[in-house]
C-alpha atoms as a PDB file:
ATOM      1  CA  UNK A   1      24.190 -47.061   4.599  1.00  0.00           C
ATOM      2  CA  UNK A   2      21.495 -44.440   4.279  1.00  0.00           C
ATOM      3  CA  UNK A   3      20.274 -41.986   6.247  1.00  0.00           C
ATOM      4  CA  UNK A   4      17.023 -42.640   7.691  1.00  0.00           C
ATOM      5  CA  UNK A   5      14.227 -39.349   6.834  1.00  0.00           C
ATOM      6  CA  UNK A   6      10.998 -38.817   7.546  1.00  0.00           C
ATOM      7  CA  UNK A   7       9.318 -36.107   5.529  1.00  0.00           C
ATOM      8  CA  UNK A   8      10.842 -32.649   4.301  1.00  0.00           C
ATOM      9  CA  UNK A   9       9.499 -29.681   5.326  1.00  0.00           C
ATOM     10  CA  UNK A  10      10.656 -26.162   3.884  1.00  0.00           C
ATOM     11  CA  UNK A  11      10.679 -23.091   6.006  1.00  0.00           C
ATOM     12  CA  UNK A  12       9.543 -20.222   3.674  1.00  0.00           C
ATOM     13  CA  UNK A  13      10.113 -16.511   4.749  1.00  0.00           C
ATOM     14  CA  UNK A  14       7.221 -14.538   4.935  1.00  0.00           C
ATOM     15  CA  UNK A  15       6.476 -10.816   4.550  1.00  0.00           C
ATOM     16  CA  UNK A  16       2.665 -11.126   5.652  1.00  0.00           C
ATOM     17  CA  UNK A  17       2.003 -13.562   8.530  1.00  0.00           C
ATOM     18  CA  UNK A  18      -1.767 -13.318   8.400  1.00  0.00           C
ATOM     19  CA  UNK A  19      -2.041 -13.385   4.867  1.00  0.00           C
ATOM     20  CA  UNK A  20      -0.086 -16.709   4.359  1.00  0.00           C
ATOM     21  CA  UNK A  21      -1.872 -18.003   7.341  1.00  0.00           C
ATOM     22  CA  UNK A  22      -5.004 -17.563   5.250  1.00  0.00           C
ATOM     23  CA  UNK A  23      -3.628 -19.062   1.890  1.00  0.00           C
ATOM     24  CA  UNK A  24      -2.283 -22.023   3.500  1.00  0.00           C
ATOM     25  CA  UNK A  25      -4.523 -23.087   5.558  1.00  0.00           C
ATOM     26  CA  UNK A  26      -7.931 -21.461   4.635  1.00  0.00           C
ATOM     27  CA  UNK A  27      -7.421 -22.020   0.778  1.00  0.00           C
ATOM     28  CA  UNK A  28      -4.646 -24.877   0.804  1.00  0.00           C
ATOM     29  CA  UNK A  29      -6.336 -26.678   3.873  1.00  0.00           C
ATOM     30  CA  UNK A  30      -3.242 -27.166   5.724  1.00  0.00           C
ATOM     31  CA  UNK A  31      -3.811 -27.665   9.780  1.00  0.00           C
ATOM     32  CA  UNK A  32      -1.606 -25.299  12.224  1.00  0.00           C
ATOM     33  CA  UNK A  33       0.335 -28.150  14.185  1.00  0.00           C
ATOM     34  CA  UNK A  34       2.719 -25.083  15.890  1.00  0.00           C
ATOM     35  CA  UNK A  35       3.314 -21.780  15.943  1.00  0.00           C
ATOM     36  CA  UNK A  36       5.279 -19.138  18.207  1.00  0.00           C
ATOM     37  CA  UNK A  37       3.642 -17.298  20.643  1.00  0.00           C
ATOM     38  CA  UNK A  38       0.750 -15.266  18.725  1.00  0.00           C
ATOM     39  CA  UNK A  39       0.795 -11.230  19.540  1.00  0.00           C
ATOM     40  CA  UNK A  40      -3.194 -11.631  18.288  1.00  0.00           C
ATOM     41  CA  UNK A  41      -4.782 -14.231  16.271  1.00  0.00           C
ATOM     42  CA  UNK A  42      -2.506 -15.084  13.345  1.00  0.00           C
ATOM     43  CA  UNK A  43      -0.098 -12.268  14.056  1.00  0.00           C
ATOM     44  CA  UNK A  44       2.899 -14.211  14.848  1.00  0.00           C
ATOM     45  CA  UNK A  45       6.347 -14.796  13.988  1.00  0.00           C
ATOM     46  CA  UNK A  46       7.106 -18.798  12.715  1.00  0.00           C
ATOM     47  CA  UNK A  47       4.346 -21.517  12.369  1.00  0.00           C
ATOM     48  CA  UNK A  48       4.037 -25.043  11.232  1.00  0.00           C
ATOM     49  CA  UNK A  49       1.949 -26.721   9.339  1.00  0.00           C
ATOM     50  CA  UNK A  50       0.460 -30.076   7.548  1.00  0.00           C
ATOM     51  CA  UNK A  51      -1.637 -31.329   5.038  1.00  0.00           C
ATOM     52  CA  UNK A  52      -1.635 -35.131   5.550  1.00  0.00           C
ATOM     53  CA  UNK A  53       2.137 -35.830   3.933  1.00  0.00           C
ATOM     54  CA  UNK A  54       2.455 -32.553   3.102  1.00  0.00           C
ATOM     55  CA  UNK A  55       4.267 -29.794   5.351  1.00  0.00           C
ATOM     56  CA  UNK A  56       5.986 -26.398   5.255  1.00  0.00           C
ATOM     57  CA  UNK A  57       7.140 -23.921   7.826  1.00  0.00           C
ATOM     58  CA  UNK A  58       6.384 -20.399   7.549  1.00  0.00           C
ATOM     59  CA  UNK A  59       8.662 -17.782   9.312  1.00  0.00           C
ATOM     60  CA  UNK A  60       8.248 -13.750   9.045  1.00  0.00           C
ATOM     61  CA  UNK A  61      10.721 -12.262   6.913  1.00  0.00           C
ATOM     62  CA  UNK A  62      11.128  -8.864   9.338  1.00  0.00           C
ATOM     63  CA  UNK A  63      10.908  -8.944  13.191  1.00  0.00           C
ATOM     64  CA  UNK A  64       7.761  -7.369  14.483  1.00  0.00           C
ATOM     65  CA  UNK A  65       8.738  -3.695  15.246  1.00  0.00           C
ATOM     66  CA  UNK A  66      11.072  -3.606  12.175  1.00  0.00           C
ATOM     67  CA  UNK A  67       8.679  -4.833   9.077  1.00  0.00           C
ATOM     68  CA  UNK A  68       8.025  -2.261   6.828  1.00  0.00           C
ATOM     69  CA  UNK A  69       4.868  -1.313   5.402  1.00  0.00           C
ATOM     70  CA  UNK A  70       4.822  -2.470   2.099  1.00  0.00           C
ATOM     71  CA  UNK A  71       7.225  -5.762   0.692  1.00  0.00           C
ATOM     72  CA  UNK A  72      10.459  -4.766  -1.026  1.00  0.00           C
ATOM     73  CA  UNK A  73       9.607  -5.519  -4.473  1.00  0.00           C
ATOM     74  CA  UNK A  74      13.207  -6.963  -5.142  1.00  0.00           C
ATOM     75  CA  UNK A  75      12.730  -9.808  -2.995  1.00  0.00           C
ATOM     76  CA  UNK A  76       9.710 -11.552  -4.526  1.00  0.00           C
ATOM     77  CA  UNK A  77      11.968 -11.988  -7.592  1.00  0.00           C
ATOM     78  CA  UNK A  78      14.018 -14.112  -6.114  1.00  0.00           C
ATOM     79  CA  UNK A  79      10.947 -16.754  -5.374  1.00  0.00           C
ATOM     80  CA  UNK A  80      10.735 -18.059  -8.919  1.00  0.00           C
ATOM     81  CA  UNK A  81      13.273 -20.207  -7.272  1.00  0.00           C
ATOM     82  CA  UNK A  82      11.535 -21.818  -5.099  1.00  0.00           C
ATOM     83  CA  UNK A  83       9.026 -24.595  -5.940  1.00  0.00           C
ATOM     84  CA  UNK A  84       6.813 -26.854  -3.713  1.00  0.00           C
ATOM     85  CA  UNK A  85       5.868 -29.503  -5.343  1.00  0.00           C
ATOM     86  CA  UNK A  86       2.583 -31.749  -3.577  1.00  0.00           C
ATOM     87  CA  UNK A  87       1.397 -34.703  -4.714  1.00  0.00           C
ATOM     88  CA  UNK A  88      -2.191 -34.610  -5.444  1.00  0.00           C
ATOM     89  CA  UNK A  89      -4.292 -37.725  -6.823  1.00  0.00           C
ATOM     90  CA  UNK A  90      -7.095 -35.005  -8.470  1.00  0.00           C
ATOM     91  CA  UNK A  91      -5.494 -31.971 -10.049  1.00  0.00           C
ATOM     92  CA  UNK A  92      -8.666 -31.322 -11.706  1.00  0.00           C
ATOM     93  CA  UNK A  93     -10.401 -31.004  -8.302  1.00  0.00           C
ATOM     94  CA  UNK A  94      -7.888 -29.223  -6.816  1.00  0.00           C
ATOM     95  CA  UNK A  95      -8.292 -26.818  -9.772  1.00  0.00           C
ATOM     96  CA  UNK A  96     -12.158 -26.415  -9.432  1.00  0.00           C
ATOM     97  CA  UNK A  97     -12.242 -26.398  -5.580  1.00  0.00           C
ATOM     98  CA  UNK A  98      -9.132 -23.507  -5.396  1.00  0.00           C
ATOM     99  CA  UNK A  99     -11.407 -21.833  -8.397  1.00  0.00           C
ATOM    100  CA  UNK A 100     -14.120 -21.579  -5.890  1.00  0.00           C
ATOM    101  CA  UNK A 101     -12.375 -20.280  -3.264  1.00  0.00           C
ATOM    102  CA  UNK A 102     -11.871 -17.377  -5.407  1.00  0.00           C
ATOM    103  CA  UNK A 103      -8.344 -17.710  -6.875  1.00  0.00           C
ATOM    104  CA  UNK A 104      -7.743 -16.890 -11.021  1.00  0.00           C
ATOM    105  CA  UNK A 105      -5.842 -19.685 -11.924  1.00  0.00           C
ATOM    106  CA  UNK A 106      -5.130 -21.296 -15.576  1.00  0.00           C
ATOM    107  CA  UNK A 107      -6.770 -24.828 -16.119  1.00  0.00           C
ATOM    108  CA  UNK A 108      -4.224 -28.218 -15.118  1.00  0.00           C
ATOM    109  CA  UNK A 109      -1.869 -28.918 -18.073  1.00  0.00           C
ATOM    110  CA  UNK A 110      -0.009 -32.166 -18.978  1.00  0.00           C
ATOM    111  CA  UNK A 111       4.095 -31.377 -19.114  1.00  0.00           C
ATOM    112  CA  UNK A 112       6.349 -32.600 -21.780  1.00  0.00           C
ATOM    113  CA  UNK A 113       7.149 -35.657 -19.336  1.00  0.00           C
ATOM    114  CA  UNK A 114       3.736 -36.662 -18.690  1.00  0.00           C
ATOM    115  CA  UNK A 115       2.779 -35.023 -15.306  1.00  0.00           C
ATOM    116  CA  UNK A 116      -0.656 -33.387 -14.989  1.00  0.00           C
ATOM    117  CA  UNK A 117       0.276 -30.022 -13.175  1.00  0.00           C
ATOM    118  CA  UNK A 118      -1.574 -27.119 -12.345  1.00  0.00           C
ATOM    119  CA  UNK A 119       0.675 -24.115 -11.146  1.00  0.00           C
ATOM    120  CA  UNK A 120      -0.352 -21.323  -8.920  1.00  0.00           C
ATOM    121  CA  UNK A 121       1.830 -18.941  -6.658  1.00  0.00           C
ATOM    122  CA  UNK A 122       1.228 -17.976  -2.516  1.00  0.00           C
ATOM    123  CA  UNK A 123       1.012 -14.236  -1.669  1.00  0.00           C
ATOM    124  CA  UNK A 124       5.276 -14.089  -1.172  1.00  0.00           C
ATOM    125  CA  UNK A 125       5.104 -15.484  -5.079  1.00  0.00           C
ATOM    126  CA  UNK A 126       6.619 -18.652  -3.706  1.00  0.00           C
ATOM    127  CA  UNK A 127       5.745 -21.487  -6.842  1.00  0.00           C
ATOM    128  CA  UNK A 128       3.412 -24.195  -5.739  1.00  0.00           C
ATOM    129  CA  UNK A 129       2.702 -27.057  -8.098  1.00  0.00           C
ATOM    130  CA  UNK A 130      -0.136 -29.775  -7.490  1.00  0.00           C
ATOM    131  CA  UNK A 131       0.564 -32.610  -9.500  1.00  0.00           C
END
């Protein structure tokens, strides 16, 4: 017998709180559902989030007093292995409305296996795919 699930949601480990707040749900259009207790608005330390199906968790990579000033450029490399993959039923208007928003991305492509994708990365370089 199988196990029953509902959803998946990936917890991704931020360096700037406020920055991926903005991406996610200000570009993205993902809602807040919860969050830790906020120091100010969107300085805080974990938060949920959902975009009808869709959800992710977002969690500060450094405790508050101890995050240093700039991201250590070694761990962004290690993103490329990460990919979220959302459904989406209009690449091509995902593509024009995240255009207007004001981020550089290449035009949708079709893959080798038939899936109309269009690739971009979050401020961590975390891989997102709408397809």
């Amino acid at each position: 017998m199988a196990i029953e699930m509902q959803g998946l949601c990936p917890l991704l480990q931020v360096f700037d709180m406020p920055a991926s707040l903005r991406f996610y749900r200000d570009i993205l259009g993902f809602e807040v559902v919860s969050t830790s207790p906020p120091r100010a608005p969107d300085d805080l330390d974990w938060a949920w989030l959902k975009c009808n199906d869709a959800a992710v968790m977002l969690n500060t990579r450094y405790e508050f007093l101890s995050r240093p000033p700039v991201p250590d450029p070694t761990a962004a490399r290690f993103h490329d292995d990460v990919g979220l993959f959302i459904g989406c039923p209009d690449v091509d208007k995902a593509y024009a409305e995240l255009c207007a928003k004001g981020l550089d991305l290449r035009p949708p492509k079709v893959a080798h296996y038939g899936m109309k994708q269009l690739h971009l990365k979050d401020p961590d370089g975390y891989g997102i795919c709408f397809q």
